[in-house]
C-alpha atoms as a PDB file:
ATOM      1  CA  UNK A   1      12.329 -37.853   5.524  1.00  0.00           C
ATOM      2  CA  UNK A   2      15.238 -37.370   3.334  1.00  0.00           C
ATOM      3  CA  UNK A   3      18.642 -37.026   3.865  1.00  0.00           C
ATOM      4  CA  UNK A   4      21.334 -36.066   1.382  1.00  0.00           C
ATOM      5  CA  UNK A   5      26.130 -36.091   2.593  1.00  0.00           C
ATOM      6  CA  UNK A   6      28.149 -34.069   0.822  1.00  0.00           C
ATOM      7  CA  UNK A   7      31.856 -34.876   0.591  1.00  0.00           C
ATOM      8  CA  UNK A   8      33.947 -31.424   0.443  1.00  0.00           C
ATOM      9  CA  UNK A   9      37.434 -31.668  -0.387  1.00  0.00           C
ATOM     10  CA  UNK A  10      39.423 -28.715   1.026  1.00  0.00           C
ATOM     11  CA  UNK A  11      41.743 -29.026  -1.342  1.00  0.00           C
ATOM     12  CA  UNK A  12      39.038 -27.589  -3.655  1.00  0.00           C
ATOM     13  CA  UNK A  13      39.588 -24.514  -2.440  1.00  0.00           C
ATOM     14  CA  UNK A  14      42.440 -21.475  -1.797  1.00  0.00           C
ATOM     15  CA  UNK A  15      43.822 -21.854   1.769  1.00  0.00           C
ATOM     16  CA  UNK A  16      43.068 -17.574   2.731  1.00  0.00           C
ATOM     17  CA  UNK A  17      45.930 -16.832   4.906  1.00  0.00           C
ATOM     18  CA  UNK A  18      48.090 -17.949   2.666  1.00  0.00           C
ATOM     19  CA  UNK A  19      46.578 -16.754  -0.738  1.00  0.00           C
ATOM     20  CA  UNK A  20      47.916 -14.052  -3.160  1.00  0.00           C
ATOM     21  CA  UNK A  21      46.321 -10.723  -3.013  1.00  0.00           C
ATOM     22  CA  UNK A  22      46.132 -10.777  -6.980  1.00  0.00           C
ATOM     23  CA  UNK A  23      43.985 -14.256  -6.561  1.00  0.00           C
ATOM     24  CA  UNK A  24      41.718 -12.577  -4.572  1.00  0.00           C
ATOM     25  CA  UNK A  25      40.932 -10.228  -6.442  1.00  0.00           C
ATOM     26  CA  UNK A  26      40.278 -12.482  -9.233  1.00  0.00           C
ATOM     27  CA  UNK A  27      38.057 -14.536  -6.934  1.00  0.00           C
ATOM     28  CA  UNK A  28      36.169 -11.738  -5.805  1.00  0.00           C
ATOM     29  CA  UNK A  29      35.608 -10.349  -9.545  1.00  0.00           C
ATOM     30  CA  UNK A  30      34.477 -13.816 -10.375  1.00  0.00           C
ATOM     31  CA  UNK A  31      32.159 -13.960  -7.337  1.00  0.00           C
ATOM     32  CA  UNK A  32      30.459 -11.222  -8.892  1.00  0.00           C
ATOM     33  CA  UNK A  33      32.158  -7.991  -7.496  1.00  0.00           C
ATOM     34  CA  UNK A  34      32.066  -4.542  -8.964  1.00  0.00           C
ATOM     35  CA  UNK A  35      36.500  -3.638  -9.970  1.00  0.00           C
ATOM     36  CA  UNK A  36      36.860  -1.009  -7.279  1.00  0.00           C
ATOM     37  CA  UNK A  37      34.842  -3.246  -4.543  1.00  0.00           C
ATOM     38  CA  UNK A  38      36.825  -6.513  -5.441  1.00  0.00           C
ATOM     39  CA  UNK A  39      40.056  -4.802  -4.759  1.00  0.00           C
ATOM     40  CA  UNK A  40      39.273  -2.996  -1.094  1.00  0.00           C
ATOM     41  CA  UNK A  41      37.816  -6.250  -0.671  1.00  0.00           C
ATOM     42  CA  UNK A  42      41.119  -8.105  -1.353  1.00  0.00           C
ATOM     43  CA  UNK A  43      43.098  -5.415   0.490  1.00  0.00           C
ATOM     44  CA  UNK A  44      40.723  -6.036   3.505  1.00  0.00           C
ATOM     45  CA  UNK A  45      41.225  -9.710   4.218  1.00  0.00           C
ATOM     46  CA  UNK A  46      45.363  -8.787   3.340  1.00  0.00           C
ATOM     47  CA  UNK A  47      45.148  -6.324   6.490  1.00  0.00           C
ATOM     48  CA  UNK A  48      43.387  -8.406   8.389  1.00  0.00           C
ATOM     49  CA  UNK A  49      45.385 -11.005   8.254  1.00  0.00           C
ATOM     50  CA  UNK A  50      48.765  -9.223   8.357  1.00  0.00           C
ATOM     51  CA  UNK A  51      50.639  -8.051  11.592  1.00  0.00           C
ATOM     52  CA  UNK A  52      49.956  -4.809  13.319  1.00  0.00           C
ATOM     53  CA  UNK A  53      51.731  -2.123  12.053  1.00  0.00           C
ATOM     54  CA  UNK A  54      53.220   0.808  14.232  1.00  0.00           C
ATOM     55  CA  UNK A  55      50.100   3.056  12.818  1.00  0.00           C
ATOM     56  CA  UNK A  56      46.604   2.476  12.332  1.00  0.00           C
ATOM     57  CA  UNK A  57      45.603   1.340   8.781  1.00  0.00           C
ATOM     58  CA  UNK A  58      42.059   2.930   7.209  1.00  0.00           C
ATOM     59  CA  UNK A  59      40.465  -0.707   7.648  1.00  0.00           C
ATOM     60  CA  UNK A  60      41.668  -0.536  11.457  1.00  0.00           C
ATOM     61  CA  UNK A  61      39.746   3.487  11.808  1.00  0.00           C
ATOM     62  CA  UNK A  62      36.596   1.513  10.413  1.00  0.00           C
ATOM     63  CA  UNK A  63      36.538  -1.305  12.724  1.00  0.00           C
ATOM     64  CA  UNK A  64      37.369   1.038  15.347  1.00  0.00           C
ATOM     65  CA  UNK A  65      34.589   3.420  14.347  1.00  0.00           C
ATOM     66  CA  UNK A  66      31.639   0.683  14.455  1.00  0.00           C
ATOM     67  CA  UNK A  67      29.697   0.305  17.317  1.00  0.00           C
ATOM     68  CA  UNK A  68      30.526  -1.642  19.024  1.00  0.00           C
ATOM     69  CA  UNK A  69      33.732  -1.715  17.796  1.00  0.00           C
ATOM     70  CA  UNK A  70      36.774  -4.436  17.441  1.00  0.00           C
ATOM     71  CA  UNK A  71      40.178  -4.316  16.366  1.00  0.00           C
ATOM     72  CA  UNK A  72      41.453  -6.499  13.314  1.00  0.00           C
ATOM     73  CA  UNK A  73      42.775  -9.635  14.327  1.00  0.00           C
ATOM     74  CA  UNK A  74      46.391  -8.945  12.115  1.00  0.00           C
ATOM     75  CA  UNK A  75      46.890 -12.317  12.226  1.00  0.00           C
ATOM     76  CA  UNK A  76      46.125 -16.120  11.107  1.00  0.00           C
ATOM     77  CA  UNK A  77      42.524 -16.433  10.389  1.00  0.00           C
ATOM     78  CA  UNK A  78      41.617 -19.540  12.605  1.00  0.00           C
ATOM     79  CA  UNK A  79      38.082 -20.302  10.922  1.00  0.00           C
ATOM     80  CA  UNK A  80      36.559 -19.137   7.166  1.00  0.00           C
ATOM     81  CA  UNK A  81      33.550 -17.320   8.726  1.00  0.00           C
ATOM     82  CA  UNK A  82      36.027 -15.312  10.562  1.00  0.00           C
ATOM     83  CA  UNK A  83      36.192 -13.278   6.968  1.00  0.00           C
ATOM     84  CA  UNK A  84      32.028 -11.963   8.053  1.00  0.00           C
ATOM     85  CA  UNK A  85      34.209  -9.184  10.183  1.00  0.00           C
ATOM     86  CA  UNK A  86      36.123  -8.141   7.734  1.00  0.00           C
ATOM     87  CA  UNK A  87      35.193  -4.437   5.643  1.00  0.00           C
ATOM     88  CA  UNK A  88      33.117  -4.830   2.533  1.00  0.00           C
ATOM     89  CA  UNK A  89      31.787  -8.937   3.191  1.00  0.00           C
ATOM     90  CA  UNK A  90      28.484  -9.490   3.279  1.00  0.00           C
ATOM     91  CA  UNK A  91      26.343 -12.806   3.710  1.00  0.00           C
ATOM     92  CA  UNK A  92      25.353 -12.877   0.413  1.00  0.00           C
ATOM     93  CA  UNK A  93      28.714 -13.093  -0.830  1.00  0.00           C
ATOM     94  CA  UNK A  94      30.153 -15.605   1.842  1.00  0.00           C
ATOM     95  CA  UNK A  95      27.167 -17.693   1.724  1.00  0.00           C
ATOM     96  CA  UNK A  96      26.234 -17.634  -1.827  1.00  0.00           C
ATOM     97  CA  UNK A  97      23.275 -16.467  -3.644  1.00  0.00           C
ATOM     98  CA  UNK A  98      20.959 -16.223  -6.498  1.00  0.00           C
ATOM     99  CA  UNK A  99      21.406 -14.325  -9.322  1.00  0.00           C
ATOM    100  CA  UNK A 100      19.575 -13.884 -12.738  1.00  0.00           C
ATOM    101  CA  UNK A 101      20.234 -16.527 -15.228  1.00  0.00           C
ATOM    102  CA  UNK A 102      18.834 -16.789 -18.728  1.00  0.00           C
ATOM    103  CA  UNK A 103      15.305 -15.241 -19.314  1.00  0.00           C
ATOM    104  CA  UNK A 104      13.598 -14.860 -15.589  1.00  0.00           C
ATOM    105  CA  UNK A 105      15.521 -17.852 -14.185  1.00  0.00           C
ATOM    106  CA  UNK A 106      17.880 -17.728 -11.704  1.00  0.00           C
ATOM    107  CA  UNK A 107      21.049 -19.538 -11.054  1.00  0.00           C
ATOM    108  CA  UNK A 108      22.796 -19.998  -7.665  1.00  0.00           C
ATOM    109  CA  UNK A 109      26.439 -18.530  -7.028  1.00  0.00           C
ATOM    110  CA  UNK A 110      28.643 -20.032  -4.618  1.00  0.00           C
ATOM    111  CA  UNK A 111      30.189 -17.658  -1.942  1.00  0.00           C
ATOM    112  CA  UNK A 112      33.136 -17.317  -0.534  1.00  0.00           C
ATOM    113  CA  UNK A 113      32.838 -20.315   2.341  1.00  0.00           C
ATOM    114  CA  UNK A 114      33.006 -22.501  -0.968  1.00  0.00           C
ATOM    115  CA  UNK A 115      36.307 -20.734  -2.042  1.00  0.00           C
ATOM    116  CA  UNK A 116      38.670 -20.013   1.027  1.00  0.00           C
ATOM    117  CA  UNK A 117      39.583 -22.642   3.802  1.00  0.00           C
ATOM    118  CA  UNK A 118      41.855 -22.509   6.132  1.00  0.00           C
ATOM    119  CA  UNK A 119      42.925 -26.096   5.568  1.00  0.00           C
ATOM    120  CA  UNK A 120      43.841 -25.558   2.052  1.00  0.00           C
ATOM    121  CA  UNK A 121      46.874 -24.916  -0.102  1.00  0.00           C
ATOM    122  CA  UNK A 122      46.949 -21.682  -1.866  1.00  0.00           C
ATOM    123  CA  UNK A 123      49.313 -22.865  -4.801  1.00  0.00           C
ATOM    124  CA  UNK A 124      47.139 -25.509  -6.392  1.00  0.00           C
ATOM    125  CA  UNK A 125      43.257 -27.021  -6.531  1.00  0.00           C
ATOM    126  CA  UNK A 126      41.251 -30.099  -7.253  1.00  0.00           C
ATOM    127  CA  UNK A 127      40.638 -29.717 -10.774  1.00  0.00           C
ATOM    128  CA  UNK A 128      37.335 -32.294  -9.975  1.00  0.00           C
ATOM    129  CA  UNK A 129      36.116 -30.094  -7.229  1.00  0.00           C
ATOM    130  CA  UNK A 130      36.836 -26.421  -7.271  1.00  0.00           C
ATOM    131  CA  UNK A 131      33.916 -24.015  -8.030  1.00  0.00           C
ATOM    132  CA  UNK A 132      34.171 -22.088 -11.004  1.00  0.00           C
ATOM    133  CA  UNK A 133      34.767 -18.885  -9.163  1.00  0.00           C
ATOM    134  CA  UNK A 134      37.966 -20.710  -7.962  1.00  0.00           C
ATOM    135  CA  UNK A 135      39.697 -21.661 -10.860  1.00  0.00           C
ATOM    136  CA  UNK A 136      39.247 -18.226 -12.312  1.00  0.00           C
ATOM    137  CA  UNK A 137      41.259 -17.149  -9.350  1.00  0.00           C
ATOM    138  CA  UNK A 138      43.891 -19.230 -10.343  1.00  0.00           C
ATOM    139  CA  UNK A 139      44.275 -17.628 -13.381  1.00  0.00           C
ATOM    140  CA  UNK A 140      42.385 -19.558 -15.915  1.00  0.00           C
ATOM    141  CA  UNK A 141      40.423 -17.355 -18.229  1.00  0.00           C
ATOM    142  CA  UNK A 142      36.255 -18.148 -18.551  1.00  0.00           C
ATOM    143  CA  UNK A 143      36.531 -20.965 -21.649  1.00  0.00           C
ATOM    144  CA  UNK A 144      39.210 -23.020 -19.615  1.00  0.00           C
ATOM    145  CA  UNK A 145      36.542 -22.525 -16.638  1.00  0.00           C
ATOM    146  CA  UNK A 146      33.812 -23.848 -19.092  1.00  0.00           C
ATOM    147  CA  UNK A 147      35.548 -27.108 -20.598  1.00  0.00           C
ATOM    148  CA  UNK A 148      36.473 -28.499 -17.125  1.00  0.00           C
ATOM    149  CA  UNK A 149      33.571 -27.778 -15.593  1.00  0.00           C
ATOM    150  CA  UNK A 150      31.518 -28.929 -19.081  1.00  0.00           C
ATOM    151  CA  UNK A 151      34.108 -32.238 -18.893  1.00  0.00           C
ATOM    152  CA  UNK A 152      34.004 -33.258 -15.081  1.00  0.00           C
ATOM    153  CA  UNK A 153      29.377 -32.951 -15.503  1.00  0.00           C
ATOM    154  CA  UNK A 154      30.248 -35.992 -17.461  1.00  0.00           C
ATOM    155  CA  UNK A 155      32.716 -37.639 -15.849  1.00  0.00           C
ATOM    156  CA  UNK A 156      35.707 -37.095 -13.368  1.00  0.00           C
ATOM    157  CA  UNK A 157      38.971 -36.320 -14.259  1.00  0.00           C
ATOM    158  CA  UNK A 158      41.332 -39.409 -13.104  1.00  0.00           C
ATOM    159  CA  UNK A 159      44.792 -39.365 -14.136  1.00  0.00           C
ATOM    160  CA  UNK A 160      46.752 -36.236 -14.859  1.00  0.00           C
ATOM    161  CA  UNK A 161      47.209 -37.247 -19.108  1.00  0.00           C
ATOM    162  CA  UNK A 162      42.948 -36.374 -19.518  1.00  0.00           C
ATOM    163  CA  UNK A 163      43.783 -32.992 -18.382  1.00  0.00           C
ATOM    164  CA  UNK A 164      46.273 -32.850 -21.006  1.00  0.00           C
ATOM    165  CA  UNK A 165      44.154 -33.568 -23.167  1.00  0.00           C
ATOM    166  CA  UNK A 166      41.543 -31.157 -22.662  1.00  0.00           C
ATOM    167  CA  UNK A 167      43.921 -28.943 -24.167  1.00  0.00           C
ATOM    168  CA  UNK A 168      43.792 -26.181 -21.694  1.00  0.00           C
ATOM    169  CA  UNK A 169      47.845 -26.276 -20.612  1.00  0.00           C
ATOM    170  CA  UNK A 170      48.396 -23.090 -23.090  1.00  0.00           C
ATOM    171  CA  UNK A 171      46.176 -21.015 -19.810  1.00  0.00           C
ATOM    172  CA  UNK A 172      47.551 -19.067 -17.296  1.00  0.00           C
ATOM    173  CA  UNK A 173      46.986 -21.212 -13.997  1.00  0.00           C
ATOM    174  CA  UNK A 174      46.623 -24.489 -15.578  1.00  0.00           C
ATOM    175  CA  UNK A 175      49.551 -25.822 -13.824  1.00  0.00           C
ATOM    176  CA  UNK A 176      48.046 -25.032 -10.462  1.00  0.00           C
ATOM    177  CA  UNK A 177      45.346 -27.490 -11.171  1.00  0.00           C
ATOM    178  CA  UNK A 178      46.181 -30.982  -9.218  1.00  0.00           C
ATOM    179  CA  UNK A 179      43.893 -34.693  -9.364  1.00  0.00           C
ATOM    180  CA  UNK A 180      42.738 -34.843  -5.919  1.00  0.00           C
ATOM    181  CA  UNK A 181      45.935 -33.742  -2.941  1.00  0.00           C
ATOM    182  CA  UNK A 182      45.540 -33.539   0.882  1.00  0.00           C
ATOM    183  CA  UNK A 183      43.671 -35.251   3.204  1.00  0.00           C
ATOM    184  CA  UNK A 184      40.935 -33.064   4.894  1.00  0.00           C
ATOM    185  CA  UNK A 185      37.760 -33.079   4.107  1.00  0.00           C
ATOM    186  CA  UNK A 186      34.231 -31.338   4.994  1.00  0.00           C
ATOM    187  CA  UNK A 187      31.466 -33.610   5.801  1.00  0.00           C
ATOM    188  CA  UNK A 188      27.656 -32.473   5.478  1.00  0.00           C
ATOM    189  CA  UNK A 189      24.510 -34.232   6.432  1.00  0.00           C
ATOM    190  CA  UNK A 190      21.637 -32.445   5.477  1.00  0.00           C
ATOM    191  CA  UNK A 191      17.768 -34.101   6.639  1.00  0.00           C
ATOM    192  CA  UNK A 192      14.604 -33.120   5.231  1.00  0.00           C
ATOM    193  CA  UNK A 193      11.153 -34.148   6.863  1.00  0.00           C
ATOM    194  CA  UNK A 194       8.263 -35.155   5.204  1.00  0.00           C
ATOM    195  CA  UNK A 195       5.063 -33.432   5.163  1.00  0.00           C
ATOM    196  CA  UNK A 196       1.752 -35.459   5.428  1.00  0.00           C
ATOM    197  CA  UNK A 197       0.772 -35.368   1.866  1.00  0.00           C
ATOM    198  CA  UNK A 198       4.361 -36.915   1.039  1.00  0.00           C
ATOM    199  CA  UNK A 199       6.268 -33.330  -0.153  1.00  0.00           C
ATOM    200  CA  UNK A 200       9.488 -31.855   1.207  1.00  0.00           C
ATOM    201  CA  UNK A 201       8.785 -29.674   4.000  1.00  0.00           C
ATOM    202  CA  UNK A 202      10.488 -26.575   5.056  1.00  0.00           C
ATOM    203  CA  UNK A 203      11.847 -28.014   8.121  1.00  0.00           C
ATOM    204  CA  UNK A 204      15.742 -29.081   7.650  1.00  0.00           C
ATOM    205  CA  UNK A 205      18.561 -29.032   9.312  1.00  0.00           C
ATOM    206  CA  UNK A 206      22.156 -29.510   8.231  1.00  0.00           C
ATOM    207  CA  UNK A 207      25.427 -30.633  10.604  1.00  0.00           C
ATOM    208  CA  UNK A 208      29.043 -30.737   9.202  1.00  0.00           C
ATOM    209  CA  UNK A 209      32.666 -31.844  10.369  1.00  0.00           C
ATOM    210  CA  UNK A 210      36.220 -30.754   9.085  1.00  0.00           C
ATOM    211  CA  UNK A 211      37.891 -34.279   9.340  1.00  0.00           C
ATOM    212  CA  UNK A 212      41.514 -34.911   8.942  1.00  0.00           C
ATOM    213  CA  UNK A 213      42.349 -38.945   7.532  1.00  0.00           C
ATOM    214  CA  UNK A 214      45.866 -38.615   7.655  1.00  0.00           C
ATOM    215  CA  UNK A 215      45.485 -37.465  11.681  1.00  0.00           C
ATOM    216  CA  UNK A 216      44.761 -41.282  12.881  1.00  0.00           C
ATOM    217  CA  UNK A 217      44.671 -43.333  16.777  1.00  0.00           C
ATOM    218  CA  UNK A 218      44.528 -46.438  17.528  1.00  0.00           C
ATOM    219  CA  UNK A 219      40.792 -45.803  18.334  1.00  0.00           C
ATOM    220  CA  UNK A 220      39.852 -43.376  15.601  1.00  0.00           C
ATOM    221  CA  UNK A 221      40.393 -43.798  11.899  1.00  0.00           C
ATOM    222  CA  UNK A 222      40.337 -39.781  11.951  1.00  0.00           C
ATOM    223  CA  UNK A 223      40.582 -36.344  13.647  1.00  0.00           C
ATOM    224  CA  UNK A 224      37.682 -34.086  13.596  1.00  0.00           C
ATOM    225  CA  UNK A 225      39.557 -30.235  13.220  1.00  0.00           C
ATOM    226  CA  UNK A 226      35.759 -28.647  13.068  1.00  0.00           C
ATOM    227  CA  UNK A 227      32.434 -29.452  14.441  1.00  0.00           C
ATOM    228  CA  UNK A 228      28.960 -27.662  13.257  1.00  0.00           C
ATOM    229  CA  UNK A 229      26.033 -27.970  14.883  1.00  0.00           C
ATOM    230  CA  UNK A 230      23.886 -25.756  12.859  1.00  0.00           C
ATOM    231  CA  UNK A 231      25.595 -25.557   9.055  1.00  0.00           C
ATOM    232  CA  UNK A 232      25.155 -23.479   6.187  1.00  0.00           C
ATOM    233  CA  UNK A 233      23.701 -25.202   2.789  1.00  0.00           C
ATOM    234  CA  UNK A 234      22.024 -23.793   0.254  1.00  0.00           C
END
């Protein structure tokens, strides 16, 4: 068979309990969202995430009015997929997707598991690693988005001067952009059998851990925060 690791910084991506309502709504609009659905979207995962208040909120009625129903947590998110509860998410747009490209191709999107963590930072990215969708929610307007992602196809960005000199300070959110930054990453081993005549077959099956390499033992040269059995890849 075949097996392919991914390496996923979480500093790649907006930590979503702590993340500006304004850079959500830029995320979501990037992601794809319609204006009006991007911002109930954004307020969503705000009340979720905020205290209870002494009254019911409209997000709270909805919950409340599924069946069966649940109440909003109103606090700390504890894992991303926690955000599949919340009004107006759907799997397409946590998961990803594929959307028309030029002519009758079509292009995969990331979702919104590539975006938010909950290991993250919410004031500044890996300019090498964040999806595009992501540094648009940091405020950097679609050409900025183009020449780093254009720049880091060829080769990685390694000292702070070559962002510089991309010439993309002058944009709003450039100086949230950061060379690498904490210590967590997402690991992802993904294995592929091999049919008889020698093609990929459908069977495949991915596992992941969140692993912390400043969190070290004596016995272990890290701290697994997250175990998958089952994970998602596209």
């Amino acid at each position: 068979g075949v097996v392919s690791v991914d390496v996923i910084p979480e500093s790649a991506k907006l930590n979503v309990n702590r993340v500006d309502v304004n850079d959500l709504l830029r995320l979501f609009l990037a992601l794809g969202l319609a204006p009006p659905d991007a911002a109930e979207l954004a307020a969503a995962v705000d009340d979720w995430r905020k205290p209870p208040s002494a009254a019911l909120t409209p997000f709270d009625r909805y919950y409340l009015s599924l069946t069966p129903s649940f109440p909003a947590r109103h606090a700390s998110l504890e894992n991303v997929e926690e955000l599949l509860l919340v009004k107006g998410m759907t799997p397409e747009l946590f998961y990803g997707t594929y959307v028309p490209g030029s002519g009758d191709s079509l292009v995969w999107r990331s979702g919104v598991r590539d975006c938010l963590t909950v290991y993250g930072r919410s004031d500044s990215v890996d300019i090498n690693w964040a999806e595009p969708p992501v540094l648009a929610a940091v405020g950097l307007p679609p050409q900025a988005v183009a020449l780093i992602d254009a720049r880091r196809r060829q080769q990685p960005f390694l000292m702070e001067p070559e962002m510089a000199q991309l010439g993309i300070g002058g944009f709003e959110g450039a100086q949230r952009l950061q060379i690498g930054g904490r210590s967590i990453f997402t690991l992802r081993a993904t294995a592929q059998l091999l049919a008889q005549d020698g093609s990929l077959s459908t069977t495949r099956r991915s596992i992941a851990a969140v692993v912390d390499l400043n969190e070290r033992t004596v016995r272990r040269p890290f701290t697994t925060l997250r175990w998958y059995d089952r994970a998602w890849k596209q």
